[in-house]
Structure formats: C-alpha cells, structure tokens
Protein backbone atom coordinates (compact mmCIF):
# COMPACT_ATOMS: atom_id res chain seq x y z
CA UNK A 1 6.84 -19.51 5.86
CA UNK A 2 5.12 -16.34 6.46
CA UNK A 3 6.78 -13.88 4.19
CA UNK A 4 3.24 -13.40 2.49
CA UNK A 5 1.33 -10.15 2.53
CA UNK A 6 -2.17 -10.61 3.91
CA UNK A 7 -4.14 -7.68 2.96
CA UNK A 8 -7.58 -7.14 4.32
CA UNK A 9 -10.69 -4.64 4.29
CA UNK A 10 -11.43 -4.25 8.14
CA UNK A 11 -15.05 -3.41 8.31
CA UNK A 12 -15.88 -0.34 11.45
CA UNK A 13 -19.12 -0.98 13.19
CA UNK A 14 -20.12 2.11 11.15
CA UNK A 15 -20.15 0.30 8.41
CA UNK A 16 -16.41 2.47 7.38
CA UNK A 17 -13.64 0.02 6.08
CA UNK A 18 -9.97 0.20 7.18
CA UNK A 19 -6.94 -1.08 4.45
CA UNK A 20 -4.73 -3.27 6.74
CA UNK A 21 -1.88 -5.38 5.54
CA UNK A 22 0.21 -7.35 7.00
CA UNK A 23 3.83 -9.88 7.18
CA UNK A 24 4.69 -12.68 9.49
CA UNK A 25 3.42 -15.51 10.99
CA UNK A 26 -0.37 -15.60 11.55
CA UNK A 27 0.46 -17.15 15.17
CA UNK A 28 3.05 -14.64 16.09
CA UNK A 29 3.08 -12.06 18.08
CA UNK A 30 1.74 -8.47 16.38
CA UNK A 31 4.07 -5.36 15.66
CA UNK A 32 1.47 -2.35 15.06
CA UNK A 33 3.20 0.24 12.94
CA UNK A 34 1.77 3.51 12.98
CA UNK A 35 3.39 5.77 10.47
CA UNK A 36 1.90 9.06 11.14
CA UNK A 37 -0.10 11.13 8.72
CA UNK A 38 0.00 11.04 5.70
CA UNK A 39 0.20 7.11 5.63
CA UNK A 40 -1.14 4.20 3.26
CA UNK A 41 -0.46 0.88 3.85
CA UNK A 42 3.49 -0.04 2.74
CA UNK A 43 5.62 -2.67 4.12
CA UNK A 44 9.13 -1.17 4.51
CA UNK A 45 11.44 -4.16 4.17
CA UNK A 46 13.79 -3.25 6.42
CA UNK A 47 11.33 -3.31 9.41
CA UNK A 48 9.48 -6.09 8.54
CA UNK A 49 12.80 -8.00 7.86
CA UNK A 50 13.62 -7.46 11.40
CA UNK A 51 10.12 -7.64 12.86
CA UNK A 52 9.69 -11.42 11.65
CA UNK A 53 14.06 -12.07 12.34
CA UNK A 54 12.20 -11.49 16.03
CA UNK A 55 9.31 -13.96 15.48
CA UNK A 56 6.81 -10.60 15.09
CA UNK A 57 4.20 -10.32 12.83
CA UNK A 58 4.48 -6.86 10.92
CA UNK A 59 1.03 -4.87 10.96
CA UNK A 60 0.38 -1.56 9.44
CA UNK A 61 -2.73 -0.01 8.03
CA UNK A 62 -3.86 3.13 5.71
CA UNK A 63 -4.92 5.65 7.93
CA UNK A 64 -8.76 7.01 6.88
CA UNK A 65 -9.30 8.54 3.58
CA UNK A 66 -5.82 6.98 2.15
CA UNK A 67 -5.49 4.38 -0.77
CA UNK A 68 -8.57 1.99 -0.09
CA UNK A 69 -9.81 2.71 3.77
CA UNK A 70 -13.20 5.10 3.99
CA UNK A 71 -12.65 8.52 4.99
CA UNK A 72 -13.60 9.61 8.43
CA UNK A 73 -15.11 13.14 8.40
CA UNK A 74 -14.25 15.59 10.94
CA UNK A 75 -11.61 13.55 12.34
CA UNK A 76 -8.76 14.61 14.15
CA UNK A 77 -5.08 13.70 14.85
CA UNK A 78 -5.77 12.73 18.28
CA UNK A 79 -7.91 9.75 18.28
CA UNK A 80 -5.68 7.16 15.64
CA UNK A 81 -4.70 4.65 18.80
CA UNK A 82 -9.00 4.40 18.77
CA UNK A 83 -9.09 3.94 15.06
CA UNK A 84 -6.45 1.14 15.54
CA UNK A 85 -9.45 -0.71 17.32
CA UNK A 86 -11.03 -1.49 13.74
CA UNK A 87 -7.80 -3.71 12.60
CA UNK A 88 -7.36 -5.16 16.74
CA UNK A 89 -10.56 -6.83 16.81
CA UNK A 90 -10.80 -8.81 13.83
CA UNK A 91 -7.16 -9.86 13.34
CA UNK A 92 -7.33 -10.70 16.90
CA UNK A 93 -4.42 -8.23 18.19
CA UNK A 94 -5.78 -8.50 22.01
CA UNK A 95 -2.55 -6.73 23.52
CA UNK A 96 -0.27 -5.98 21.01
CA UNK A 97 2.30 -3.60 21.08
CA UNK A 98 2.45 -0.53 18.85
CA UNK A 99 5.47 1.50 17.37
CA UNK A 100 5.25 5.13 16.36
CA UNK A 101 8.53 5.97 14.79
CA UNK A 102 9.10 10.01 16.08
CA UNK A 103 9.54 12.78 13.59
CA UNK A 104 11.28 14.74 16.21
C-alpha cells in the first residue's frame, strides 16, 4: 500500500506544465524534494524508502525545461520555492515541508 508512482502533468496558470511524481500514501504527509539544477523527476530509493518507513509521502518534480515539464524562459535560480507552487496547489501540499539536500 502506497509503493506506487503517481506521475502527473501539473498545469501553471500560464498554461506551462510541471512533471511531478510521486511515492507514498496519498493521505500522508508530503516530503518535497528539491534536487537542485539540473534535475528531472527520479525517485532515489533510498530516500523514498525512508520517507514512507516515516509515514511521508515522497514528492519530487522536473525542474522547467527537463524531461516532460515546459520550459520557463528567462528564468532564474532564485525563484524554484515559487515554481514549487504549480505541484502545491493541485496535489494539495498546503504546508508541506521541503528538503534541499546541500552541495556544499
């Protein structure tokens, strides 16, 4: 029970579309992975084998212009919390915390 991969094209306001996948219980609470640039859309085992061990839901994305999601001219590095907002409102991730692995 909820080891399935739910991928979904998250449609922008603009009309843009976002590749989001995801690995856990639909009712849990959401783990937001941001992987950094450049990033598609891959569940890493590992962290989604200890995401769900804690009753999370794993949640990552392809950041724009990777694999399937639109590309978002004249972007910069700064505003990719913002772009989260296109997954967060229609898988209903109202509060959910976010992990940035550093590269430090």
């Amino acid at each position: 029970m909820g080891r399935e991969e739910v991928w979904q094209a998250v449609k922008a306001a603009d009309g843009r579309s976002l590749e989001v996948v995801s690995q856990g219980s639909a009712d849990a609470l959401p783990l937001v992975f941001h992987g950094g640039t450049p990033l598609a859309a891959v569940l890493h085992p590992p962290i989604v084998d200890a995401a769900i061990a804690r009753g999370l839901r794993f949640i990552t994305y392809s950041r724009p212009g990777y694999a399937t999601s639109d590309p978002m001219p004249g972007r910069s590095v700064g505003p990719a919390a913002a772009r989260m907002r296109w997954p967060a409102r229609p898988c209903s991730l109202t509060g959910a915390p976010a992990w940035r692995p550093s590269r430090a």
